[in-house]
Protein backbone atom coordinates (compact mmCIF):
# COMPACT_ATOMS: atom_id res chain seq x y z
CA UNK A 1 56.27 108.99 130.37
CA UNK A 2 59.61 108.83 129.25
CA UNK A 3 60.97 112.28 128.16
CA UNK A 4 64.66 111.67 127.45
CA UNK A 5 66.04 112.69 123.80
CA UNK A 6 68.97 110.88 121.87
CA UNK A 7 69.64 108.57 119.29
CA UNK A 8 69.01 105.41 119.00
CA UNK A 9 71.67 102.65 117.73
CA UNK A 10 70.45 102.41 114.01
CA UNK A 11 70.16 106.03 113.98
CA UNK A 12 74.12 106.26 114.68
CA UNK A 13 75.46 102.65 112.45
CA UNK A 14 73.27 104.56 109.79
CA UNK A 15 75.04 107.88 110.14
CA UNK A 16 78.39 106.15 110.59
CA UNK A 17 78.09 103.87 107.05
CA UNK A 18 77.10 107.24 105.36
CA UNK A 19 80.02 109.01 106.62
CA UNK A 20 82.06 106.10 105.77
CA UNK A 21 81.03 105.57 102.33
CA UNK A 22 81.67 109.81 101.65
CA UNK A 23 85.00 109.33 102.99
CA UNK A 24 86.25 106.35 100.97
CA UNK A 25 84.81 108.27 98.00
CA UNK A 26 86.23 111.80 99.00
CA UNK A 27 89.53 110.66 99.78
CA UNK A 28 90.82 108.88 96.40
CA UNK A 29 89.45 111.95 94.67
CA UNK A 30 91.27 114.72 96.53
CA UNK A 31 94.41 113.01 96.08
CA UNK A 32 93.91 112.69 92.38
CA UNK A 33 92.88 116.59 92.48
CA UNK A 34 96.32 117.47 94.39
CA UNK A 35 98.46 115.22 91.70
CA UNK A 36 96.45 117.47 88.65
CA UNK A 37 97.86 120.88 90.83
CA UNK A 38 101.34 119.65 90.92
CA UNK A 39 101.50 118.65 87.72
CA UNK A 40 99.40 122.35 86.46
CA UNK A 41 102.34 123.69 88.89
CA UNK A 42 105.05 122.32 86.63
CA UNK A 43 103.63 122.93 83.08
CA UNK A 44 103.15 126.45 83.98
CA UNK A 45 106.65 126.36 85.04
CA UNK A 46 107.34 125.15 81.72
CA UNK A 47 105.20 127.52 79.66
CA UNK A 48 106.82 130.76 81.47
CA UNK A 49 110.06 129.54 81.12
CA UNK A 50 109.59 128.22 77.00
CA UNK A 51 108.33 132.25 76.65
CA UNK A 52 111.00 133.57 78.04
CA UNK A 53 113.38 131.47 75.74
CA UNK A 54 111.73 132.92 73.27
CA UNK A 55 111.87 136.69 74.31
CA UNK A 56 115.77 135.51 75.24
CA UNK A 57 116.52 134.58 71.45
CA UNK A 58 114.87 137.86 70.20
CA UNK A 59 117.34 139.52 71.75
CA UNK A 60 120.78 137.17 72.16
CA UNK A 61 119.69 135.26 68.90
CA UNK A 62 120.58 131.89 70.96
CA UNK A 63 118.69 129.91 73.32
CA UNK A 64 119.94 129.57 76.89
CA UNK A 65 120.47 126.26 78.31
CA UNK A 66 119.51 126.24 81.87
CA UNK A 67 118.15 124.17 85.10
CA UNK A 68 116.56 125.23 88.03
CA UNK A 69 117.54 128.31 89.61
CA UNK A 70 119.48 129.41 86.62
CA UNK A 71 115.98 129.32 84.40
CA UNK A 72 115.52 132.89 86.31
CA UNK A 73 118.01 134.63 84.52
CA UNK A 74 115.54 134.58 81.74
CA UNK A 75 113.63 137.57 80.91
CA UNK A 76 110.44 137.51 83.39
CA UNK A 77 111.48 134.59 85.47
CA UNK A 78 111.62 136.13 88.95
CA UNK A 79 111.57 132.09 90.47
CA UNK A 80 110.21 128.93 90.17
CA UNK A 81 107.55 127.04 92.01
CA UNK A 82 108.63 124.92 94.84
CA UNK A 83 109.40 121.47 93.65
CA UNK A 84 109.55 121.58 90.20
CA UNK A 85 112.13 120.17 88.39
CA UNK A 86 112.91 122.18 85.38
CA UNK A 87 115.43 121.82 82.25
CA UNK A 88 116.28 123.17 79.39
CA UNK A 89 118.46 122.30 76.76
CA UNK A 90 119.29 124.53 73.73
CA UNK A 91 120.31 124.25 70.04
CA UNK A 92 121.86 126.73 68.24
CA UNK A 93 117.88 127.00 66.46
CA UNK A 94 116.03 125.52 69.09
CA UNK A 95 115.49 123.80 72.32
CA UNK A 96 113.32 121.43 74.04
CA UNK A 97 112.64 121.64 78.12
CA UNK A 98 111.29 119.14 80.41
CA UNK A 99 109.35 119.32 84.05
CA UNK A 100 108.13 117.57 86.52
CA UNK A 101 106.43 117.92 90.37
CA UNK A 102 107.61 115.02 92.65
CA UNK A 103 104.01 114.82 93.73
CA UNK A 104 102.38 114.57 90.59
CA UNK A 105 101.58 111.75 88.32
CA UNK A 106 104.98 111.01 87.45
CA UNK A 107 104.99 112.29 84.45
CA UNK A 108 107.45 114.12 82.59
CA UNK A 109 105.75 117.32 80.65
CA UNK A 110 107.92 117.99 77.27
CA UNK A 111 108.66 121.43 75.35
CA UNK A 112 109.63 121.08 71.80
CA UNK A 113 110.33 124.47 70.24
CA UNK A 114 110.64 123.17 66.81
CA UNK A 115 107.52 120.81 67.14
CA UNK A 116 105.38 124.35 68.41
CA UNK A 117 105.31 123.85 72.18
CA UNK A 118 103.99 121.25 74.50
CA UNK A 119 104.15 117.76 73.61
């Protein structure tokens, strides 16, 4: 009798095309996943930064136009996340900021103060 173990040939094609087909499925969807982070990345940005405006004004009764690194001499802005683009632009009433992750969707997330928020 023949004793040796292993796999046979369709055992291994059949665990290969299986593999294959979770991979091609996997992949597509954890790239989409890390675009949705970047992009959560920047409107949080945004958010923290469009409060602090706010708690700015109370206070200076202006807005602060800022970009960047200068967005942290807000009240409660200790930094930014890597790679986030970040801008605001103020009014003497209000001000509207914009952000963005280079490797998220692409898009361009808007803060209108006047229009209540996120747009």
């Amino acid at each position: 009798m023949n004793n040796e173990m292993g796999f046979t040939l369709l055992e291994l094609l059949t665990s290969l095309t299986i593999i294959g087909i979770l991979t091609a499925i996997a992949i597509p969807q954890y790239s989409k996943y890390r675009m949705r982070a970047f992009d959560t990345r920047a409107e949080s940005d945004l958010r923290n930064v469009a409060l602090a405006e706010e708690a700015y004004f109370i206070g200076a009764e202006h807005y602060l136009s800022c970009s960047q690194d200068e967005c942290t001499e807000l009240p409660g802005i200790a930094r930014l996340s890597d790679g986030v683009s970040l801008a605001i632009v103020s009014e003497e009433l209000s001000f509207t900021g914009t952000a963005s992750h280079p490797q998220g969707s692409g898009e361009t997330l808007r803060w209108d103060s006047e229009q209540g928020g996120l747009q």
